[in-house]
PDB file of N, CA and C in Angstrom:
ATOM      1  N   UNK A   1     130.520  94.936  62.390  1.00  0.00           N
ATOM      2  CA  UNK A   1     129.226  95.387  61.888  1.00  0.00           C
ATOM      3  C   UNK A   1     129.058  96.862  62.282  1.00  0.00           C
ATOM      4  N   UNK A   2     129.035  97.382  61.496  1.00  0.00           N
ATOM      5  CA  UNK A   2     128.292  98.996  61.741  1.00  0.00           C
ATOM      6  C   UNK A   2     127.186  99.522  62.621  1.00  0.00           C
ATOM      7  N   UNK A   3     127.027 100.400  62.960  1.00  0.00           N
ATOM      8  CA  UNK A   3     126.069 100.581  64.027  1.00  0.00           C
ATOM      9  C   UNK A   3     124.528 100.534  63.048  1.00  0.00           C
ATOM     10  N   UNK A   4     124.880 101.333  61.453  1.00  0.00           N
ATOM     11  CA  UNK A   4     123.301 101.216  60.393  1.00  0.00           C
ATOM     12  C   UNK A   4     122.952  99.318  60.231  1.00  0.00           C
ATOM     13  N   UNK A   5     124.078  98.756  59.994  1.00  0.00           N
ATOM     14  CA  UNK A   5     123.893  97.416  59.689  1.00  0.00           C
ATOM     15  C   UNK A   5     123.257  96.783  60.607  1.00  0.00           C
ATOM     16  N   UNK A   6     123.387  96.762  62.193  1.00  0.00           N
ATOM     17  CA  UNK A   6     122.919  96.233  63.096  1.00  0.00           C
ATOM     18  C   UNK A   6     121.663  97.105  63.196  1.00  0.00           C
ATOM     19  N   UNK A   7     121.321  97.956  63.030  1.00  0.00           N
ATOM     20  CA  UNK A   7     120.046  98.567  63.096  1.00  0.00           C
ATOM     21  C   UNK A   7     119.218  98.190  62.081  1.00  0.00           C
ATOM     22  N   UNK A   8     119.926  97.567  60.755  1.00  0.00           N
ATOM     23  CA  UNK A   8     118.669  97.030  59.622  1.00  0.00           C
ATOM     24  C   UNK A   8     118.949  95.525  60.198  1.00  0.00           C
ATOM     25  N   UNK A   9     119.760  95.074  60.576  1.00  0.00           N
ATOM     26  CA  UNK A   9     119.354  93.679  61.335  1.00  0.00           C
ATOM     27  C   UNK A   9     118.160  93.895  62.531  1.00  0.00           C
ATOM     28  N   UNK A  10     118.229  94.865  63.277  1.00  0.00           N
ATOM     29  CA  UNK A  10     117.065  94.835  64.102  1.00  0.00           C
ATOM     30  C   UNK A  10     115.480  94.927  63.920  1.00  0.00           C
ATOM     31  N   UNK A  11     115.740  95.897  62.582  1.00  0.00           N
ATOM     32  CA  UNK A  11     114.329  95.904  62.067  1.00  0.00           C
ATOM     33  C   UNK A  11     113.873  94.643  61.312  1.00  0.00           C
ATOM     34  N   UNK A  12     114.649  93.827  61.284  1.00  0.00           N
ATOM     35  CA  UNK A  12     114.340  92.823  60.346  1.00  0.00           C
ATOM     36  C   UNK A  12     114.021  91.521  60.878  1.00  0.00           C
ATOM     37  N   UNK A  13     114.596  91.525  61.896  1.00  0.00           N
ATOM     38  CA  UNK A  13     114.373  89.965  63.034  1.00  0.00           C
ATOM     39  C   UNK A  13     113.339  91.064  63.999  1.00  0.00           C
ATOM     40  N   UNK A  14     112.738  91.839  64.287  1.00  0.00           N
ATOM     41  CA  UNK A  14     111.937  92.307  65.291  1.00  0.00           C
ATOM     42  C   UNK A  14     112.620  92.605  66.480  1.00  0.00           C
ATOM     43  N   UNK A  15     113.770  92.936  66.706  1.00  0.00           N
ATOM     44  CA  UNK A  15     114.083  93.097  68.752  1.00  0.00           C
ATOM     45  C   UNK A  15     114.051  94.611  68.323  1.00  0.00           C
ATOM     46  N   UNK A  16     112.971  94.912  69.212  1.00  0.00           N
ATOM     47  CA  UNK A  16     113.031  96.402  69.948  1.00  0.00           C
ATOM     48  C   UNK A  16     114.224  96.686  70.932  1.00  0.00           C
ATOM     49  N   UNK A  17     114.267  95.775  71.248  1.00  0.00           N
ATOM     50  CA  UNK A  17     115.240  95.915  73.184  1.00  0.00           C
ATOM     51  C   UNK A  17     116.657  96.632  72.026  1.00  0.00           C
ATOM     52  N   UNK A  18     117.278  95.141  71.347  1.00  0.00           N
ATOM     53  CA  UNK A  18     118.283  95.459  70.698  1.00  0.00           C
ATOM     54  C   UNK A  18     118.294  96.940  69.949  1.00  0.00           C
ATOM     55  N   UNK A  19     117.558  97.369  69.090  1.00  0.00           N
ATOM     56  CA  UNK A  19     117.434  98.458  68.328  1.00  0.00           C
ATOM     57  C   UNK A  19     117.392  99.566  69.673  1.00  0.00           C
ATOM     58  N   UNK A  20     116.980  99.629  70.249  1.00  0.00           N
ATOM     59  CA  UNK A  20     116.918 100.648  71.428  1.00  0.00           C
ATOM     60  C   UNK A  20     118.713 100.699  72.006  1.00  0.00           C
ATOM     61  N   UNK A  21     118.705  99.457  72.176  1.00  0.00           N
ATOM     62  CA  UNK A  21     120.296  99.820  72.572  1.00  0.00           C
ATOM     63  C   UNK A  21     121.108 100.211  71.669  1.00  0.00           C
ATOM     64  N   UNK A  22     121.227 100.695  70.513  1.00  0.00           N
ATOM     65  CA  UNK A  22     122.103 100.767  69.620  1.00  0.00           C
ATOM     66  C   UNK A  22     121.987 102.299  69.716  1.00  0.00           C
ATOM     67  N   UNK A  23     121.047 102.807  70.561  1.00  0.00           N
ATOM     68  CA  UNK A  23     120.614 104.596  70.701  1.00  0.00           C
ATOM     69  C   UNK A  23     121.881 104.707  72.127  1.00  0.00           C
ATOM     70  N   UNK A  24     122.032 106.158  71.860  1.00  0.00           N
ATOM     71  CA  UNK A  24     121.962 106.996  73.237  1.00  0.00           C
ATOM     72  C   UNK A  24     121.335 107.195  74.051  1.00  0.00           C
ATOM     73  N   UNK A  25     121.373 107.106  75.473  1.00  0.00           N
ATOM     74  CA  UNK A  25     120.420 107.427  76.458  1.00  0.00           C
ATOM     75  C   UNK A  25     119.336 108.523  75.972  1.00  0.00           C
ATOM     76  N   UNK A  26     119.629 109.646  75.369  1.00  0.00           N
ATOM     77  CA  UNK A  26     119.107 110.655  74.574  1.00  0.00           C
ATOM     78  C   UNK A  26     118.660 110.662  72.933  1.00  0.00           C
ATOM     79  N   UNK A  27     119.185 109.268  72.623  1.00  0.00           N
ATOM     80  CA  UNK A  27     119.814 109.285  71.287  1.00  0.00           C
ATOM     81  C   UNK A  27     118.026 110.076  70.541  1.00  0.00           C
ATOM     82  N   UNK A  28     118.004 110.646  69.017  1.00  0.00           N
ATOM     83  CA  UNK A  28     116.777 110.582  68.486  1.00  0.00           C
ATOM     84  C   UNK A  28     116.554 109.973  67.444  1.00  0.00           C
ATOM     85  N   UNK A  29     115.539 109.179  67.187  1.00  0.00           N
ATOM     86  CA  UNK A  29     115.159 108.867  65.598  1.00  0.00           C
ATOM     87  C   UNK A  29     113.876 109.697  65.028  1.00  0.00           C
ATOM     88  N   UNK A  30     114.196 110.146  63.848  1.00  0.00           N
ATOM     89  CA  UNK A  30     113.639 110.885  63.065  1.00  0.00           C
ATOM     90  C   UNK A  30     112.925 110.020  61.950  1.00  0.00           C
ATOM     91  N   UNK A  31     111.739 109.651  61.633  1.00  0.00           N
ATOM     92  CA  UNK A  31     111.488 109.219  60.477  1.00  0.00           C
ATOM     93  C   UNK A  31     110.149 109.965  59.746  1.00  0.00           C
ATOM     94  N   UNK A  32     110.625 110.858  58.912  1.00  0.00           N
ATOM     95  CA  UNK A  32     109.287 111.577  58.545  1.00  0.00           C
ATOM     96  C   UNK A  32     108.807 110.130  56.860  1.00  0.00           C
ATOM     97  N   UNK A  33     109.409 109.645  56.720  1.00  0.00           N
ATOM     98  CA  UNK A  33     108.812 108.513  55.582  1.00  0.00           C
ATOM     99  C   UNK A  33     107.734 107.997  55.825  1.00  0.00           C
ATOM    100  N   UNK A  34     107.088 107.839  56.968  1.00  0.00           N
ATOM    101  CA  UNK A  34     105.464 107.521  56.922  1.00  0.00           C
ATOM    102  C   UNK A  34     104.728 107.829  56.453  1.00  0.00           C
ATOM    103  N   UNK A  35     105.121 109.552  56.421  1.00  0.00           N
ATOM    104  CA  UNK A  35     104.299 110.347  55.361  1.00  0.00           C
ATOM    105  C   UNK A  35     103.666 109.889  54.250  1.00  0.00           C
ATOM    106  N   UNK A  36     104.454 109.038  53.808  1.00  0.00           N
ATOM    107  CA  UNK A  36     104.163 108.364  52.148  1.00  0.00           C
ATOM    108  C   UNK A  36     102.926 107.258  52.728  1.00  0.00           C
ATOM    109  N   UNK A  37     102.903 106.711  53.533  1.00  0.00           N
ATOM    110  CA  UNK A  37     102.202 105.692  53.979  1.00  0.00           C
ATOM    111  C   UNK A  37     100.411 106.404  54.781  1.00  0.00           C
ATOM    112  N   UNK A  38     100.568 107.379  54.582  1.00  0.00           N
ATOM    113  CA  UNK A  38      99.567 108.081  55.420  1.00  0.00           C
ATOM    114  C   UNK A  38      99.803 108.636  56.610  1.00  0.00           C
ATOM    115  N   UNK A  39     100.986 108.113  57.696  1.00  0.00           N
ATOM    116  CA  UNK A  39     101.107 108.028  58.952  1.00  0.00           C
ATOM    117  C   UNK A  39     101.866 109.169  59.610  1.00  0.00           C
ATOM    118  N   UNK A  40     101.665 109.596  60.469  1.00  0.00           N
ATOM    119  CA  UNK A  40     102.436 110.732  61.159  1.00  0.00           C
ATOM    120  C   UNK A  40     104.073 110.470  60.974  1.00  0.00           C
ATOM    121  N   UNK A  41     104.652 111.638  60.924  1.00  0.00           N
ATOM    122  CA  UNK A  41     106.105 111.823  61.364  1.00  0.00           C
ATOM    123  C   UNK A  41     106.226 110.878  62.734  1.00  0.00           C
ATOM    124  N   UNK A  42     107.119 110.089  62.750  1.00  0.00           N
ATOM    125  CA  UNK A  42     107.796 109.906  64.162  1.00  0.00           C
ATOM    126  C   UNK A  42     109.222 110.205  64.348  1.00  0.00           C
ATOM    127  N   UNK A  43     108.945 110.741  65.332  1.00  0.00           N
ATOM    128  CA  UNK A  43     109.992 111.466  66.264  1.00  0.00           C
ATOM    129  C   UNK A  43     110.643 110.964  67.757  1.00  0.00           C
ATOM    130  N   UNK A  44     111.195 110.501  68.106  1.00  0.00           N
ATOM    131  CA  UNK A  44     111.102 109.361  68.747  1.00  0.00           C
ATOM    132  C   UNK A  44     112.760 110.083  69.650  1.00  0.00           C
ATOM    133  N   UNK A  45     112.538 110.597  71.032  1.00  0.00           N
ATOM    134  CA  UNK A  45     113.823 111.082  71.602  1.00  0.00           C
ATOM    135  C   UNK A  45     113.833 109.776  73.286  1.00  0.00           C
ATOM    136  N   UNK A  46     114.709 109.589  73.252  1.00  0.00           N
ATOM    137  CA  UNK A  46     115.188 108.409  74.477  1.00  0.00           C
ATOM    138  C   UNK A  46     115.363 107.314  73.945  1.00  0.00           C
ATOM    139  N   UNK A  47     116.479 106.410  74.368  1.00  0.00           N
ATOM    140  CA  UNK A  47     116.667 104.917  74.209  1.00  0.00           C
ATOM    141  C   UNK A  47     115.151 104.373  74.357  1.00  0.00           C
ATOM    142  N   UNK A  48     114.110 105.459  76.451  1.00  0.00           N
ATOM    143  CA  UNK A  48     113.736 103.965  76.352  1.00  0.00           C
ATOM    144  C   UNK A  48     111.944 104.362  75.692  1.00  0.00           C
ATOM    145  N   UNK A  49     111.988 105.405  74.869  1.00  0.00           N
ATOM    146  CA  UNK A  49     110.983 105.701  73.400  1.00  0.00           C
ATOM    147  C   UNK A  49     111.319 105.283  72.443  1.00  0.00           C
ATOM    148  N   UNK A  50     112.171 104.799  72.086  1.00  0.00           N
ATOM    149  CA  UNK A  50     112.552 104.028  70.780  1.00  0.00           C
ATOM    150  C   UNK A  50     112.101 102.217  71.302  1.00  0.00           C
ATOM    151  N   UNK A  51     112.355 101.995  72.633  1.00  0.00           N
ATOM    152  CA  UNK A  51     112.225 100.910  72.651  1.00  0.00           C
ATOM    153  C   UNK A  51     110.603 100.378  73.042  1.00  0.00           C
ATOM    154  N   UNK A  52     110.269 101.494  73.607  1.00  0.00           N
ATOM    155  CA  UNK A  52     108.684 101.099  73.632  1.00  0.00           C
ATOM    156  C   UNK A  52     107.793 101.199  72.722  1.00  0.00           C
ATOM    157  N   UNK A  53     108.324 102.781  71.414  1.00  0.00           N
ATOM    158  CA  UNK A  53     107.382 102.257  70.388  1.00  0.00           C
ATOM    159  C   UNK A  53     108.140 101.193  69.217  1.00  0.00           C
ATOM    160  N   UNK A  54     108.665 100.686  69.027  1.00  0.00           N
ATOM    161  CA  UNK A  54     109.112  99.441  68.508  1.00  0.00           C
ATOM    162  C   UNK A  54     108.735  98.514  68.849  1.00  0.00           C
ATOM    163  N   UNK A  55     108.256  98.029  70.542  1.00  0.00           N
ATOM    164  CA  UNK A  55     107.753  97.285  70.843  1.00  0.00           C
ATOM    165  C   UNK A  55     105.936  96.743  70.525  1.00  0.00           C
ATOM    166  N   UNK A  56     105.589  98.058  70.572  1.00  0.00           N
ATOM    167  CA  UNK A  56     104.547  98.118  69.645  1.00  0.00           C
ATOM    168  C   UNK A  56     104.181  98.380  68.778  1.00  0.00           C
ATOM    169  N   UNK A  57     105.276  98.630  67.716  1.00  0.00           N
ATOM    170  CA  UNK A  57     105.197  98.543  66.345  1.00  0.00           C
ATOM    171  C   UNK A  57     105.030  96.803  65.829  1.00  0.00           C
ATOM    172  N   UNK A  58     106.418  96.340  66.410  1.00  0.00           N
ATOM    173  CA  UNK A  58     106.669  95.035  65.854  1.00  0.00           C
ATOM    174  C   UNK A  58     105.227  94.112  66.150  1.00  0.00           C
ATOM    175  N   UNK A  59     104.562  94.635  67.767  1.00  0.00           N
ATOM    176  CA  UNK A  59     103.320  93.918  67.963  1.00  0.00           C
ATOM    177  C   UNK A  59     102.432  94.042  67.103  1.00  0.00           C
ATOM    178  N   UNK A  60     102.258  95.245  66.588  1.00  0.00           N
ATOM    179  CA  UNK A  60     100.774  95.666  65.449  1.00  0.00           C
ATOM    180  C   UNK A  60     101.160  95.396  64.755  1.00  0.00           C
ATOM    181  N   UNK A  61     102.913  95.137  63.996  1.00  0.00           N
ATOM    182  CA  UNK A  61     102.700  95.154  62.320  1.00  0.00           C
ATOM    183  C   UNK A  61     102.898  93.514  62.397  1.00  0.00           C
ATOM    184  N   UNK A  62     102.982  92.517  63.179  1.00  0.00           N
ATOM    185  CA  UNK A  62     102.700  90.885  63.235  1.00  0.00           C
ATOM    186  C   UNK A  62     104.324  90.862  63.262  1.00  0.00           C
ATOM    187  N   UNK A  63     105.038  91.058  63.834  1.00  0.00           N
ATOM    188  CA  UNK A  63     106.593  90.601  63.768  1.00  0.00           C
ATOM    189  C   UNK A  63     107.066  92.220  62.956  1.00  0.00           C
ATOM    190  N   UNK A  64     108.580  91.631  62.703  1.00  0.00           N
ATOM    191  CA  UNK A  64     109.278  92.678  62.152  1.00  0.00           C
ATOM    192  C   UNK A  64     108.723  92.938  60.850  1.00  0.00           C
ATOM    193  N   UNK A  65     109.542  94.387  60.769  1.00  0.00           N
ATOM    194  CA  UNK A  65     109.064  95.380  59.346  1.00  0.00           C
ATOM    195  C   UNK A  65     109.777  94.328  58.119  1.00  0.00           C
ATOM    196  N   UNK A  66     109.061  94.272  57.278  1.00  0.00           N
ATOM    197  CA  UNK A  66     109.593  93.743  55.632  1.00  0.00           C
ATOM    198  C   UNK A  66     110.460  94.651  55.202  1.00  0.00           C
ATOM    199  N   UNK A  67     111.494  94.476  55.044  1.00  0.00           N
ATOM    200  CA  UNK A  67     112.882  94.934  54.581  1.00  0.00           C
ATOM    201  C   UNK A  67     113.330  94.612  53.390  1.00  0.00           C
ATOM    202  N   UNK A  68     113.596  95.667  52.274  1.00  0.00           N
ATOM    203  CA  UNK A  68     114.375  94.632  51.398  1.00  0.00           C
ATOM    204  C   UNK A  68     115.223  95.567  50.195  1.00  0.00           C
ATOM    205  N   UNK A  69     115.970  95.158  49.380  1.00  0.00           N
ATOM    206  CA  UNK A  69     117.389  95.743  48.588  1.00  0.00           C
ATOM    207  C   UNK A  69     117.762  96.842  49.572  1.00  0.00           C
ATOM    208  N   UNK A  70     118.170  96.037  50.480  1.00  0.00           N
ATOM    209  CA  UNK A  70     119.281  97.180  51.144  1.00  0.00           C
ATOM    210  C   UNK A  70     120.682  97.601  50.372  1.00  0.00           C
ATOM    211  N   UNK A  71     120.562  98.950  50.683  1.00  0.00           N
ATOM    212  CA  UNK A  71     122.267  99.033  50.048  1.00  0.00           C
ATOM    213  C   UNK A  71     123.035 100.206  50.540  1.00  0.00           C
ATOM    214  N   UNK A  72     123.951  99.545  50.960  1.00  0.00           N
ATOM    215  CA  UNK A  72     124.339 100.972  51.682  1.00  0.00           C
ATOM    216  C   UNK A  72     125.480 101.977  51.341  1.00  0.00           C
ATOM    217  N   UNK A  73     125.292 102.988  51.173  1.00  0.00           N
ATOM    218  CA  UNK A  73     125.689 103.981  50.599  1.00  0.00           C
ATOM    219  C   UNK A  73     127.282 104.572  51.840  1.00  0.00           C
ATOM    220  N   UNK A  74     127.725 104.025  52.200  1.00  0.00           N
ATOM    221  CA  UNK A  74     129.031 104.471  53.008  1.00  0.00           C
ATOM    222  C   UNK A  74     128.464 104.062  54.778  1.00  0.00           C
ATOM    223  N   UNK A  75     129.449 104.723  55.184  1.00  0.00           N
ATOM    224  CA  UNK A  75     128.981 104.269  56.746  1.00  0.00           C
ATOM    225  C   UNK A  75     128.070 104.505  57.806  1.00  0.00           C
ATOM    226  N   UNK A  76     127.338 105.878  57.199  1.00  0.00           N
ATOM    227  CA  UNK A  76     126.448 106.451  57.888  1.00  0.00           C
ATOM    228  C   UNK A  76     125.085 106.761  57.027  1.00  0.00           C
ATOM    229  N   UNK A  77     125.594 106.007  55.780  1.00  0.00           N
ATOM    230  CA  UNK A  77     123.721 105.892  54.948  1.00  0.00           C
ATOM    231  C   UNK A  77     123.817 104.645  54.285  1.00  0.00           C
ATOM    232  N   UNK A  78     122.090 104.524  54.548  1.00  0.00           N
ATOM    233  CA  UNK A  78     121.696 103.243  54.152  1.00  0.00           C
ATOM    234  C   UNK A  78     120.017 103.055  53.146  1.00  0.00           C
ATOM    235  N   UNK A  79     120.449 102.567  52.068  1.00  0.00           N
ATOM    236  CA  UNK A  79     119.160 103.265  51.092  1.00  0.00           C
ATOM    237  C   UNK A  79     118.193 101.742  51.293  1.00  0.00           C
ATOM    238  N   UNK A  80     116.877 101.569  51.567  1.00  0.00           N
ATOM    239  CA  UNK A  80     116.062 100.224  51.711  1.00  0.00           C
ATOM    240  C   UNK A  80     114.744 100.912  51.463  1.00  0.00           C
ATOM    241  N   UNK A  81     113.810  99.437  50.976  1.00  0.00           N
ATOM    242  CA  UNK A  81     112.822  99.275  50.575  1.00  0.00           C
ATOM    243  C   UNK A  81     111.660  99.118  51.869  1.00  0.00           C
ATOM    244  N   UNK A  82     111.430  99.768  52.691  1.00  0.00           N
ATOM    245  CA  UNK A  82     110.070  99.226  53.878  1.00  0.00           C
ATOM    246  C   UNK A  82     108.780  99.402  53.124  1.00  0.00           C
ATOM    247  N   UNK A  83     108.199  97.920  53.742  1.00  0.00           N
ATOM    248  CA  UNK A  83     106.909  97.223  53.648  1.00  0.00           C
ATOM    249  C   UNK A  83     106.189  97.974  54.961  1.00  0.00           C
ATOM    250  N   UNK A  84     105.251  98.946  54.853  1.00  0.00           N
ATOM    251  CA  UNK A  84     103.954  99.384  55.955  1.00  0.00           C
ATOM    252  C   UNK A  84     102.999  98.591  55.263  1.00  0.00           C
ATOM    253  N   UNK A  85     102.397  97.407  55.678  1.00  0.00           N
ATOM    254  CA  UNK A  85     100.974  96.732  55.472  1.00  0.00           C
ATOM    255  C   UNK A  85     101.624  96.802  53.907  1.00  0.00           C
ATOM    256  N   UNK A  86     100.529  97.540  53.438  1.00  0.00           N
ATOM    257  CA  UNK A  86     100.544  97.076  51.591  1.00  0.00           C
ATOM    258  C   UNK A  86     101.616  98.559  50.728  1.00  0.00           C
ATOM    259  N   UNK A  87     101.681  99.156  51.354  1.00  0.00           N
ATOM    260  CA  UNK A  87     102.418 100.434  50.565  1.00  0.00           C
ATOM    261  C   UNK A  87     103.968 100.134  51.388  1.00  0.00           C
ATOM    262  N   UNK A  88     104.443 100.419  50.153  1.00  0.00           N
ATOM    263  CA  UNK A  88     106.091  99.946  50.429  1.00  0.00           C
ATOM    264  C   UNK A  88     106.880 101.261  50.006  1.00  0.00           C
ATOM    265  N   UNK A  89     108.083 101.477  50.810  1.00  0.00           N
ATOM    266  CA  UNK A  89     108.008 102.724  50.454  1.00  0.00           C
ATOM    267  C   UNK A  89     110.050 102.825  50.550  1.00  0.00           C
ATOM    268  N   UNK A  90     110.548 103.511  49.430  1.00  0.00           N
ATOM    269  CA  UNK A  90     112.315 103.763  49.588  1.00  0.00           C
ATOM    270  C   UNK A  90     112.157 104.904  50.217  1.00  0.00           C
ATOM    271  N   UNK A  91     113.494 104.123  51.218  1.00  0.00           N
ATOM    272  CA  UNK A  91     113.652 105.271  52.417  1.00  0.00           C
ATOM    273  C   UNK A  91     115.321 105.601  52.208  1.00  0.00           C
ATOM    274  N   UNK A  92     116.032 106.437  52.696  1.00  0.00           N
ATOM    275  CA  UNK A  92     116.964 106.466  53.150  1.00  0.00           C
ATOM    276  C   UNK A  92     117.520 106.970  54.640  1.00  0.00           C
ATOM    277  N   UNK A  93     117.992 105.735  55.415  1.00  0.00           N
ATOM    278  CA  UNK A  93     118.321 106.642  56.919  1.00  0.00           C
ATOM    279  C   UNK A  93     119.819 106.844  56.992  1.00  0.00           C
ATOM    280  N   UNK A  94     119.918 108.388  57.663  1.00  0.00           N
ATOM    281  CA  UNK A  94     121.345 108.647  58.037  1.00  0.00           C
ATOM    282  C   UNK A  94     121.714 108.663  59.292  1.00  0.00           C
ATOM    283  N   UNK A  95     123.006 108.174  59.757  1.00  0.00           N
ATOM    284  CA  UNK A  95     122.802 108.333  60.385  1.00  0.00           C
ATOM    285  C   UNK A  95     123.813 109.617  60.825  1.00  0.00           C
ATOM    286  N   UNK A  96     123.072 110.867  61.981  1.00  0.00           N
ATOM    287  CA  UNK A  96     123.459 112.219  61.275  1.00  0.00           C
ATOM    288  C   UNK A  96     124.457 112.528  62.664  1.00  0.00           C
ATOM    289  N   UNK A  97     124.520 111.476  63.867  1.00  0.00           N
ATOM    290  CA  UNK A  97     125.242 112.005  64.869  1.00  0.00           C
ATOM    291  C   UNK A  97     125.453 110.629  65.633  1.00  0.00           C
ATOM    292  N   UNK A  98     126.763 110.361  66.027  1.00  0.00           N
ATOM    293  CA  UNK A  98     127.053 109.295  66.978  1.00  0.00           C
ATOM    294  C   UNK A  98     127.811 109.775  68.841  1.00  0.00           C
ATOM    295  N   UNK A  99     127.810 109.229  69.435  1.00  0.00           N
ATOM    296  CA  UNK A  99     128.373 109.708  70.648  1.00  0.00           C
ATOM    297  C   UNK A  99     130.241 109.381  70.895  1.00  0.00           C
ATOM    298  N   UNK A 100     130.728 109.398  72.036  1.00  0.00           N
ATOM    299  CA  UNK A 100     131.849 109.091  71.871  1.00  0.00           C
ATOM    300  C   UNK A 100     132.025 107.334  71.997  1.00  0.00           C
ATOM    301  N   UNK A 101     131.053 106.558  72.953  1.00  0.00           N
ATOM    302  CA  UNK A 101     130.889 105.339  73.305  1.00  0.00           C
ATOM    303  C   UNK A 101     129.879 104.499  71.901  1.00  0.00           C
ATOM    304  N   UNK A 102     129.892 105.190  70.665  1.00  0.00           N
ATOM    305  CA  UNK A 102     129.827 104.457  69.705  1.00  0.00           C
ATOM    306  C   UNK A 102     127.713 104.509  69.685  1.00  0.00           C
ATOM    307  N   UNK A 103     127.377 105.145  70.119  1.00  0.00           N
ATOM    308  CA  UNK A 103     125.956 104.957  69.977  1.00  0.00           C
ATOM    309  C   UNK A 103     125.392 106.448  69.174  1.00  0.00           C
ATOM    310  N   UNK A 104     123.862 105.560  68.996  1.00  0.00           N
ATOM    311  CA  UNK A 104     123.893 106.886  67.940  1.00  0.00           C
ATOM    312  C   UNK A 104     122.690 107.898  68.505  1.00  0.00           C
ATOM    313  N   UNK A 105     122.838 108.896  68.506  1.00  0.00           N
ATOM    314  CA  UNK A 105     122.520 110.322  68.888  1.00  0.00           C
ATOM    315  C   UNK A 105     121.266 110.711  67.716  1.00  0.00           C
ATOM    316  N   UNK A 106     121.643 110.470  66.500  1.00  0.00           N
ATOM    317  CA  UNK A 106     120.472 110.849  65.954  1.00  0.00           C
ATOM    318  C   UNK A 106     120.640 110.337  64.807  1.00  0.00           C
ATOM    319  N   UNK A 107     119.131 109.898  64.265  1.00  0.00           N
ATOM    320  CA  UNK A 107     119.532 108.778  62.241  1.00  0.00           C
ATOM    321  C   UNK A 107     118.386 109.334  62.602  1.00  0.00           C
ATOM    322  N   UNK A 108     117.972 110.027  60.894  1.00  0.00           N
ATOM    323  CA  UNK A 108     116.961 110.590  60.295  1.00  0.00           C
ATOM    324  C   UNK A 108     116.799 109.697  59.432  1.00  0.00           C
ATOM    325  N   UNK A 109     115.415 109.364  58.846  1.00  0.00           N
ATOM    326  CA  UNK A 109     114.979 108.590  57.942  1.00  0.00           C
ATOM    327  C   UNK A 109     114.247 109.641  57.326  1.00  0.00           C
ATOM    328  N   UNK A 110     114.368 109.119  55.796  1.00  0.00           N
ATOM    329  CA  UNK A 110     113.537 110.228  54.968  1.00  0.00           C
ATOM    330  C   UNK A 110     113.041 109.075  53.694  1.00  0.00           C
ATOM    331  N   UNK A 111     112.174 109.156  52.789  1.00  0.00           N
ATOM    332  CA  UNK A 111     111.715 109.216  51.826  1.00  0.00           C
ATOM    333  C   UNK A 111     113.024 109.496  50.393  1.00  0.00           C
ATOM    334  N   UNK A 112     112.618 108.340  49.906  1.00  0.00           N
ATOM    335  CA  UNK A 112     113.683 108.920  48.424  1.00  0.00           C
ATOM    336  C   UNK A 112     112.713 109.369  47.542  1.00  0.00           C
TER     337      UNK A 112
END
C-alpha cells in the first residue's frame, strides 16, 4: 500500500493516531481546499499537529470525512471527492516530499 492509499484509508475509517504516523516528525500538510467550503487554509506542521487536529476534526465532523471516487493519478497524486457537512468538494492531494524512512514530509491538498 502506498503511503497516499493508507492516508485515504485513514481519512475514511477516522484514526487520527494512524494518519499522524504516516507524517514525519516535521512532516507538513497543506490543505488550502477548505476554501471552497468557507473554512480557513490548514496548515498543519508536526506529526503531533496533524494528530491533534484530526482528532478533533473526526470528533466535530461525527466520525470520519465522507470520501468518495477516489482515483489515483500515479504514486504521489490522488484525485477524491470530500464531504465538509453539506458542500462536497474535488480535491487533489500530492504528495510533494517523502523522507528517507518512507514518511511523508509534505502532501498539499488543493481544490480541482
Amino acid at each position: 500500500m502506498t503511503l497516499l492509499e493508507k492516508y485515504i484509508h485513514c481519512m475514511e475509517i477516522g484514526d487520527n493516531v494512524g494518519l499522524a504516523e504516516l507524517f514525519d516528525e516535521y512532516g507538513v500538510l497543506h490543505d488550502s481546499s477548505l476554501g471552497k467550503a468557507k473554512m480557513d487554509t490548514m496548515h498543519l506542521e508536526g506529526r503531533m499537529a496533524i494528530e491533534m487536529m484530526f482528532h478533533h476534526k473526526f470528533g466535530f465532523n461525527g466520525g470520519p470525512f465522507k470520501i468518495r471516487n477516489v482515483e489515483y493519478k500515479g504514486k504521489d497524486t490522488v484525485e477524491y471527492f470530500i464531504h465538509y457537512g453539506r458542500t462536497v468538494i474535488p480535491v487533489t492531494a500530492t504528495l510533494e516530499q517523502e523522507d528517507e524512512n518512507g514518511k511523508i514530509k509534505y502532501l498539499r491538498i488543493t481544490p480541482i
